[in-house]
PDB file of N, CA and C in Angstrom:
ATOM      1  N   UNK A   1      14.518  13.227  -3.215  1.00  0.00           N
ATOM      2  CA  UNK A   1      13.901  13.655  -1.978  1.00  0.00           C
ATOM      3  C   UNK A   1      14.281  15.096  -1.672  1.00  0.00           C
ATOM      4  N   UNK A   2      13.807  15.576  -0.583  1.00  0.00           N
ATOM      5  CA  UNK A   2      13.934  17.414  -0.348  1.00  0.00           C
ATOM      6  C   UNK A   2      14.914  17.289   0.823  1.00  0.00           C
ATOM      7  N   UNK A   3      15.901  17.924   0.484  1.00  0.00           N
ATOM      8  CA  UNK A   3      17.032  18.229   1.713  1.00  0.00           C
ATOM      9  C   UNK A   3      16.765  18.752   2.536  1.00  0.00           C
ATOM     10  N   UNK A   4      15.462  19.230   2.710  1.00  0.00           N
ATOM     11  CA  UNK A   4      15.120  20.353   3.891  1.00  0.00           C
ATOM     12  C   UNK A   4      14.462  19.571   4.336  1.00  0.00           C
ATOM     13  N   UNK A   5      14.052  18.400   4.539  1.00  0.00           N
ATOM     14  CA  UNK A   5      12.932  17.586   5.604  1.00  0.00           C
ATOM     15  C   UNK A   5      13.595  16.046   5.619  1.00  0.00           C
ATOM     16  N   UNK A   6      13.314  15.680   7.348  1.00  0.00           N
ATOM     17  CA  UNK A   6      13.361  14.300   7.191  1.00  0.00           C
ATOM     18  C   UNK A   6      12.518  13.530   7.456  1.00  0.00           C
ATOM     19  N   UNK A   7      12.262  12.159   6.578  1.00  0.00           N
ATOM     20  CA  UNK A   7      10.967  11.714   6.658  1.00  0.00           C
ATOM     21  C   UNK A   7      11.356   9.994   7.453  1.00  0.00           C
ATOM     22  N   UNK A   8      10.786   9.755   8.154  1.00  0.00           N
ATOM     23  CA  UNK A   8      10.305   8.493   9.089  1.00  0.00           C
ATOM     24  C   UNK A   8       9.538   7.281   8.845  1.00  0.00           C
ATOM     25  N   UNK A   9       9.728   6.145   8.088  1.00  0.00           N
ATOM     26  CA  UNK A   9       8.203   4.923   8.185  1.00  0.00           C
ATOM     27  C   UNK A   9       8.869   4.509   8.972  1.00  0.00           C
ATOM     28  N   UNK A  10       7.517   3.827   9.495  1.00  0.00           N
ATOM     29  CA  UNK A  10       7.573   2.653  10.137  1.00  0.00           C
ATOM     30  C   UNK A  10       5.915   1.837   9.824  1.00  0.00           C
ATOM     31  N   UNK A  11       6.464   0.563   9.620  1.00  0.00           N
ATOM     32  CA  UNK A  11       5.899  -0.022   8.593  1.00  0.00           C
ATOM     33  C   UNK A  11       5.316  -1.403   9.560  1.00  0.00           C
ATOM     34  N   UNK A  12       4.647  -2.301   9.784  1.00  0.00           N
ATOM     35  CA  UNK A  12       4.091  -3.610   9.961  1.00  0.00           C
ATOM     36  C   UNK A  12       3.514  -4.026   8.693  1.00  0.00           C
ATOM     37  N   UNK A  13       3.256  -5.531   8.969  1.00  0.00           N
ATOM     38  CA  UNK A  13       2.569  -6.817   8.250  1.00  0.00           C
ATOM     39  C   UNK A  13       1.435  -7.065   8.806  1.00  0.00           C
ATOM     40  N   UNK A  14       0.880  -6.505   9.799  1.00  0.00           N
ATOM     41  CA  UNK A  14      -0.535  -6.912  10.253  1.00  0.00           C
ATOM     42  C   UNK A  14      -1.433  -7.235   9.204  1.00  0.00           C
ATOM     43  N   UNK A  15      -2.997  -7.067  10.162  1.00  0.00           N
ATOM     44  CA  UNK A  15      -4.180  -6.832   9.479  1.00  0.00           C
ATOM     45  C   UNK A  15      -3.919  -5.801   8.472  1.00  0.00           C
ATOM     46  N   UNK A  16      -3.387  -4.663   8.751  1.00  0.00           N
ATOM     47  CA  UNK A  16      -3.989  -3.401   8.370  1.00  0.00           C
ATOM     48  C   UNK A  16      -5.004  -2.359   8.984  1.00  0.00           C
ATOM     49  N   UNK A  17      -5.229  -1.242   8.608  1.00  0.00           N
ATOM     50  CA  UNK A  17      -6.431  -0.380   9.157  1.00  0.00           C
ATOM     51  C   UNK A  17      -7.190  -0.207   8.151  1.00  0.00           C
ATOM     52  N   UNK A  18      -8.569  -0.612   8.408  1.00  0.00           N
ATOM     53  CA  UNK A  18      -9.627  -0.934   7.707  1.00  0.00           C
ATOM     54  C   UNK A  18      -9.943   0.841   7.188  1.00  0.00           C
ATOM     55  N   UNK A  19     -10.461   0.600   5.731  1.00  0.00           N
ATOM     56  CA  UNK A  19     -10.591   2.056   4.929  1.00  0.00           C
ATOM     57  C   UNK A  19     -11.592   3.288   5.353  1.00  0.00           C
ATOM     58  N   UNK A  20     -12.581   2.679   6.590  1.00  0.00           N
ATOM     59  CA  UNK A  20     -13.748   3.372   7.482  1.00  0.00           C
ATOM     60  C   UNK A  20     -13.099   3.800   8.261  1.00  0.00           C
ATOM     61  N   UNK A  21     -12.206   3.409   8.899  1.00  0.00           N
ATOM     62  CA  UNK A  21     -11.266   3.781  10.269  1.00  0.00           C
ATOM     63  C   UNK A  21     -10.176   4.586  10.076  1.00  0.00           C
ATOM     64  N   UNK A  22      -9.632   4.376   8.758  1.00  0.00           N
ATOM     65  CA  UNK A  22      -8.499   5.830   8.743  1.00  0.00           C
ATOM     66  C   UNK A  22      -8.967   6.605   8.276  1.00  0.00           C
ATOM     67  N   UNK A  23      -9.806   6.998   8.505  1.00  0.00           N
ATOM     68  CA  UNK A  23     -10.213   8.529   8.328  1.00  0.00           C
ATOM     69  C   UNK A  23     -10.109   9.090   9.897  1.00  0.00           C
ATOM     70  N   UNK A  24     -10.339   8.196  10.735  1.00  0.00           N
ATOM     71  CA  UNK A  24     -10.665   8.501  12.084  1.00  0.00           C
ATOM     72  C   UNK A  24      -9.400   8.275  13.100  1.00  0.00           C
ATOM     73  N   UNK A  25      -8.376   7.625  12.854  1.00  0.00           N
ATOM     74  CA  UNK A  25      -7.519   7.199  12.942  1.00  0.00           C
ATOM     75  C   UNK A  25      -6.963   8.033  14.446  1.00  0.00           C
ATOM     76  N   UNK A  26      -6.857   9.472  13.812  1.00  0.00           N
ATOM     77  CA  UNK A  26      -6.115  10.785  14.423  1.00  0.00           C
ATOM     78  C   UNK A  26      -6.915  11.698  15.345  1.00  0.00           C
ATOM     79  N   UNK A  27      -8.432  10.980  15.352  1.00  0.00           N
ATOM     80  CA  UNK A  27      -9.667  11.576  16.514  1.00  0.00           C
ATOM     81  C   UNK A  27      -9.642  11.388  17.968  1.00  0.00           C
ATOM     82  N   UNK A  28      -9.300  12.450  18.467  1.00  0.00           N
ATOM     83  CA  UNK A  28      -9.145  11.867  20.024  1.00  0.00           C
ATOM     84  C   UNK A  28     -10.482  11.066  20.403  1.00  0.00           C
ATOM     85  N   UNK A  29     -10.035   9.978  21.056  1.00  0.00           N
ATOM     86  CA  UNK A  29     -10.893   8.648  21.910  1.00  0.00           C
ATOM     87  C   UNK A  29     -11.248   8.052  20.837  1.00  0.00           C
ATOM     88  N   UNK A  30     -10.821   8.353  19.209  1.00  0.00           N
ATOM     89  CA  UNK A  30     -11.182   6.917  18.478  1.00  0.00           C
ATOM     90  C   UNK A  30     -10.414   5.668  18.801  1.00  0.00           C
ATOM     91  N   UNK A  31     -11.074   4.553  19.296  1.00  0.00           N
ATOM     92  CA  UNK A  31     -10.248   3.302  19.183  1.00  0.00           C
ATOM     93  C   UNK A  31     -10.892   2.155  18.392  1.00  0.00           C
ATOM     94  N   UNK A  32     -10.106   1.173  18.385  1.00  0.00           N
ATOM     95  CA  UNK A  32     -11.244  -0.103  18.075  1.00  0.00           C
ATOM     96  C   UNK A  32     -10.518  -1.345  18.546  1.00  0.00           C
ATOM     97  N   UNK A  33     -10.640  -0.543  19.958  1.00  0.00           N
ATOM     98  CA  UNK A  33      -9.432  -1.810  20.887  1.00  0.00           C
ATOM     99  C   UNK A  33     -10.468  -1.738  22.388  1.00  0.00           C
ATOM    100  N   UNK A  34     -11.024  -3.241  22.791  1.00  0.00           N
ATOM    101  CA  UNK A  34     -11.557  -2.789  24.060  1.00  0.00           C
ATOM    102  C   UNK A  34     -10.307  -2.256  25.533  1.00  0.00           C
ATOM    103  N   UNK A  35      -9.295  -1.530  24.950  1.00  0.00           N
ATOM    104  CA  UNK A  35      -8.716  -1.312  26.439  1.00  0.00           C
ATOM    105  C   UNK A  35      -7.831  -0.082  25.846  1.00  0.00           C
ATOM    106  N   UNK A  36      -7.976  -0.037  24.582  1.00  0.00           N
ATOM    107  CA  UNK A  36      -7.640   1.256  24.113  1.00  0.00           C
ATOM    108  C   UNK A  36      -8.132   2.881  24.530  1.00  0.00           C
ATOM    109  N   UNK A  37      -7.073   3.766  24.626  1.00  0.00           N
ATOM    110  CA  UNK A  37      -7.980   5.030  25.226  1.00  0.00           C
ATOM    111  C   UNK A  37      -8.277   5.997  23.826  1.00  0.00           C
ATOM    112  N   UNK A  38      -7.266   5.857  23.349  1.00  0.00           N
ATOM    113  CA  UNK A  38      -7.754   6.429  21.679  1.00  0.00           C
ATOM    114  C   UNK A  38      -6.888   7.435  21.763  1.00  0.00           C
ATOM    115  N   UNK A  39      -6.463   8.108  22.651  1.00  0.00           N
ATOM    116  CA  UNK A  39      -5.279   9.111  22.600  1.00  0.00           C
ATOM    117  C   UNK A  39      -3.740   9.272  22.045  1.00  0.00           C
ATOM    118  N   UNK A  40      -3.168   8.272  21.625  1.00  0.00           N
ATOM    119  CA  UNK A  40      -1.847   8.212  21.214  1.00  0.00           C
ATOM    120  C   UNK A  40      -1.485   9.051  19.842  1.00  0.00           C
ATOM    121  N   UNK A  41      -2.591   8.609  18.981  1.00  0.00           N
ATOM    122  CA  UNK A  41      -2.022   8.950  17.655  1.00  0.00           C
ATOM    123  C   UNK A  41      -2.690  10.252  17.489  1.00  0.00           C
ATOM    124  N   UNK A  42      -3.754  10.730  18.153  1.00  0.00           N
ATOM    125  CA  UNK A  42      -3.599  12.425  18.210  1.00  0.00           C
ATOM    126  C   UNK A  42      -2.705  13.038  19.395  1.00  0.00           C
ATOM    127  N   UNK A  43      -2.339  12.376  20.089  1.00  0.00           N
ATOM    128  CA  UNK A  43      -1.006  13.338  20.865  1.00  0.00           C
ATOM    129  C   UNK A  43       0.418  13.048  20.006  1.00  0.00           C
ATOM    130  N   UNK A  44       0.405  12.071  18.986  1.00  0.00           N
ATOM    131  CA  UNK A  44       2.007  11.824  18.264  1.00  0.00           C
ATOM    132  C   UNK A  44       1.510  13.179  17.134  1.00  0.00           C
ATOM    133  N   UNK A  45       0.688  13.143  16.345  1.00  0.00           N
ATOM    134  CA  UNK A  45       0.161  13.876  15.519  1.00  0.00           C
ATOM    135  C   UNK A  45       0.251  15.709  15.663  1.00  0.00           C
ATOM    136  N   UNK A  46      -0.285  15.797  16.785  1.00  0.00           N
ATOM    137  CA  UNK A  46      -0.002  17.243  17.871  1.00  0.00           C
ATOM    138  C   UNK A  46       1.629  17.364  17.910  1.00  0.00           C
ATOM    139  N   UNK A  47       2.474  16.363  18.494  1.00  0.00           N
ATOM    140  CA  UNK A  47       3.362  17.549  18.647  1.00  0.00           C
ATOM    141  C   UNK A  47       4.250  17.173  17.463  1.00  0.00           C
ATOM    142  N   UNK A  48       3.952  16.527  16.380  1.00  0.00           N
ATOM    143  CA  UNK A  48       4.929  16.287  15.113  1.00  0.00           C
ATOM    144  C   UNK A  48       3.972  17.548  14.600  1.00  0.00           C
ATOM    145  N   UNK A  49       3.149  17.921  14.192  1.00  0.00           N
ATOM    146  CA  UNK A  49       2.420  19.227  14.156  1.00  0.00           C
ATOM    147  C   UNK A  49       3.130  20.626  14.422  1.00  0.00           C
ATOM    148  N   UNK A  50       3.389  20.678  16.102  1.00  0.00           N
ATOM    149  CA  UNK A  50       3.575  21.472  16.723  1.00  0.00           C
ATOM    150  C   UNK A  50       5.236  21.791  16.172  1.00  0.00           C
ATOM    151  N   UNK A  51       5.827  20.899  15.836  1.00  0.00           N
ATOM    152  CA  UNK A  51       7.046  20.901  15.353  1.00  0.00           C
ATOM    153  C   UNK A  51       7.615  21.478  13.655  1.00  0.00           C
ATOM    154  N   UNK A  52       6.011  21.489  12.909  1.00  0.00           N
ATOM    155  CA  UNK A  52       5.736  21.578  11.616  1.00  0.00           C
ATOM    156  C   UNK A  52       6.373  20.851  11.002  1.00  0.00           C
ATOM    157  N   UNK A  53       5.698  19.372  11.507  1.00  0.00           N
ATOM    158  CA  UNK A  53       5.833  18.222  10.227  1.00  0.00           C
ATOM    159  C   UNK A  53       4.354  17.785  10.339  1.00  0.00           C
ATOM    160  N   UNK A  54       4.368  16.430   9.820  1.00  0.00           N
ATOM    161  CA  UNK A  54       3.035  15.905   9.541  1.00  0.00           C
ATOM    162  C   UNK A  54       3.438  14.755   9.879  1.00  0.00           C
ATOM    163  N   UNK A  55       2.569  14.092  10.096  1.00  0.00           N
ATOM    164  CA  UNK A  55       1.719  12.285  10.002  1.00  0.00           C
ATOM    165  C   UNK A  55       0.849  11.446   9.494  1.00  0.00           C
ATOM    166  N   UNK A  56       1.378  10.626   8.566  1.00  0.00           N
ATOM    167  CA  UNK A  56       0.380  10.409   7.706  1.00  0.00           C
ATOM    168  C   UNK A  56      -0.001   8.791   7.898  1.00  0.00           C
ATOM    169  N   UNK A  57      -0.714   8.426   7.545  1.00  0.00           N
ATOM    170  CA  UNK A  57      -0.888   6.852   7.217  1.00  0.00           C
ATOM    171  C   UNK A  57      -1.079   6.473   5.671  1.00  0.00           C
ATOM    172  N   UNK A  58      -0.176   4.897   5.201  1.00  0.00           N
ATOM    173  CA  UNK A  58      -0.606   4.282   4.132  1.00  0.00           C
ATOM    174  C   UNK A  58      -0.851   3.068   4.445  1.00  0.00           C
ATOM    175  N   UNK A  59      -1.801   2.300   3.129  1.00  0.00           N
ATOM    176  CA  UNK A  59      -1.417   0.920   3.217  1.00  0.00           C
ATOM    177  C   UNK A  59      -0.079   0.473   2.620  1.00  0.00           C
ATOM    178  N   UNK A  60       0.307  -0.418   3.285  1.00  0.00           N
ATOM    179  CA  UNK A  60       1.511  -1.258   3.565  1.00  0.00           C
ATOM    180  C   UNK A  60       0.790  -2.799   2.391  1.00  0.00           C
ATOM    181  N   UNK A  61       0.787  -2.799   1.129  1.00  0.00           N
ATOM    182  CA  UNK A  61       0.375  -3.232   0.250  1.00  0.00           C
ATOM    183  C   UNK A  61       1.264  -5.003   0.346  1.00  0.00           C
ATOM    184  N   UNK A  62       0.938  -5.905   0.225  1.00  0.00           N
ATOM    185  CA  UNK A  62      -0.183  -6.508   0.758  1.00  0.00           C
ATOM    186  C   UNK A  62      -1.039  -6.306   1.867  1.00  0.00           C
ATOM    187  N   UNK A  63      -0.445  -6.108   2.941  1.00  0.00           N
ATOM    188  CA  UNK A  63      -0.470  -6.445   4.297  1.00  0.00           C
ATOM    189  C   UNK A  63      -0.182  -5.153   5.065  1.00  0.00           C
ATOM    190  N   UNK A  64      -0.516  -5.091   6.262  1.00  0.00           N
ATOM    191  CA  UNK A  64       0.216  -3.993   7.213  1.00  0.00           C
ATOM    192  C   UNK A  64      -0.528  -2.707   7.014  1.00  0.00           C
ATOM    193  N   UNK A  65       0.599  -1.623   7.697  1.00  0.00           N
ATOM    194  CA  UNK A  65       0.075  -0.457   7.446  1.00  0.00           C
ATOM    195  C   UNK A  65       1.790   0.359   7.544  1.00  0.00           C
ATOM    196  N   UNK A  66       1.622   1.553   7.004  1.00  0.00           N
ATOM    197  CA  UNK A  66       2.756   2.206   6.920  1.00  0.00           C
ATOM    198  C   UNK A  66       2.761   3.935   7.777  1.00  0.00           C
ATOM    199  N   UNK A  67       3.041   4.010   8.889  1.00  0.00           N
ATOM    200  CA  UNK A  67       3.295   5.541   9.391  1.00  0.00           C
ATOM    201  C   UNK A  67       4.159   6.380   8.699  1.00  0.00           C
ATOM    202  N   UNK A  68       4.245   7.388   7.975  1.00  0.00           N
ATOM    203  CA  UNK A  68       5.274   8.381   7.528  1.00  0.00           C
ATOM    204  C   UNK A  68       5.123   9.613   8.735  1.00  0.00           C
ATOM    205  N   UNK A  69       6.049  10.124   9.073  1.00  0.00           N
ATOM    206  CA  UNK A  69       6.507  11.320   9.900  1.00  0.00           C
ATOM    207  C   UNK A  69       7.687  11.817   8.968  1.00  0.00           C
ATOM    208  N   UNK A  70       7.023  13.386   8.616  1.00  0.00           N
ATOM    209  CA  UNK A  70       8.034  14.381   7.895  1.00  0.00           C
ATOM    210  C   UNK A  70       8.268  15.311   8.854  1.00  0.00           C
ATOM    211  N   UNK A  71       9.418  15.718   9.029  1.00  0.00           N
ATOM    212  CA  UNK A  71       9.622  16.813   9.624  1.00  0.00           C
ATOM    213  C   UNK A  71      10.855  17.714   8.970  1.00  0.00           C
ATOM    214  N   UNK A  72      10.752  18.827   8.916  1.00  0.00           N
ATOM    215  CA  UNK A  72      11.532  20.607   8.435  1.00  0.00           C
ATOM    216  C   UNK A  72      13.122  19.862   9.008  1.00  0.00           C
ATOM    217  N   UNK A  73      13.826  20.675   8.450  1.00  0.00           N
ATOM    218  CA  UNK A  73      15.585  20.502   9.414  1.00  0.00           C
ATOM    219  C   UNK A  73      15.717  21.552   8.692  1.00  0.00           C
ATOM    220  N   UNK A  74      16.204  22.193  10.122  1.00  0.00           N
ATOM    221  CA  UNK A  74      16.038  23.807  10.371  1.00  0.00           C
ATOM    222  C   UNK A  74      17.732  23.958   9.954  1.00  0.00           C
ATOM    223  N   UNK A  75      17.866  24.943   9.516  1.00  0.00           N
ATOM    224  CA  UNK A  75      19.435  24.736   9.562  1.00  0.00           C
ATOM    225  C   UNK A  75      20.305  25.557  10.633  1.00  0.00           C
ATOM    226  N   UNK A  76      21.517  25.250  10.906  1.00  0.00           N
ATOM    227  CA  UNK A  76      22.315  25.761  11.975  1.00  0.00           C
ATOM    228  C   UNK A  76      22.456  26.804  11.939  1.00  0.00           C
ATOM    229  N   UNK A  77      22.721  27.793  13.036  1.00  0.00           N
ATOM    230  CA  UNK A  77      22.857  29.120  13.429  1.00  0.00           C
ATOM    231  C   UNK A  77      22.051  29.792  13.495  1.00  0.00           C
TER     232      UNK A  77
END
């Protein structure tokens, strides 16, 4: 792994996110929840961004889905 970044899953067993929908995943007001606003995962996305890391999605093979968050570690002084 790279000493200069630390990286984050977090992982479930669900359904999964269907292969039409992660593309869209990170679109503000995409949902596919009737009470969903669609905003979360482009405001987590924005400021892991803003921070210069990234957010990614995988499948979580069988099952689930997998979040990765990378982020830089800046070094001291």
């Amino acid at each position: 792994e790279d000493a200069h970044q630390i990286v984050v899953s977090i992982a479930d067993s669900g359904a999964g996110i269907g292969e039409k929908d992660k593309d869209r995943i990170f679109e503000p007001f995409f949902t596919t929840k009737s009470t969903g606003t669609g905003i979360g995962l482009t405001i987590c996305r924005s400021i892991i961004e803003s921070h210069g890391g990234v957010l990614q999605v995988f499948a979580n093979r069988p099952y689930g889905t997998i979040f990765e968050v990378v982020l830089p570690i800046e070094a001291a002084g």
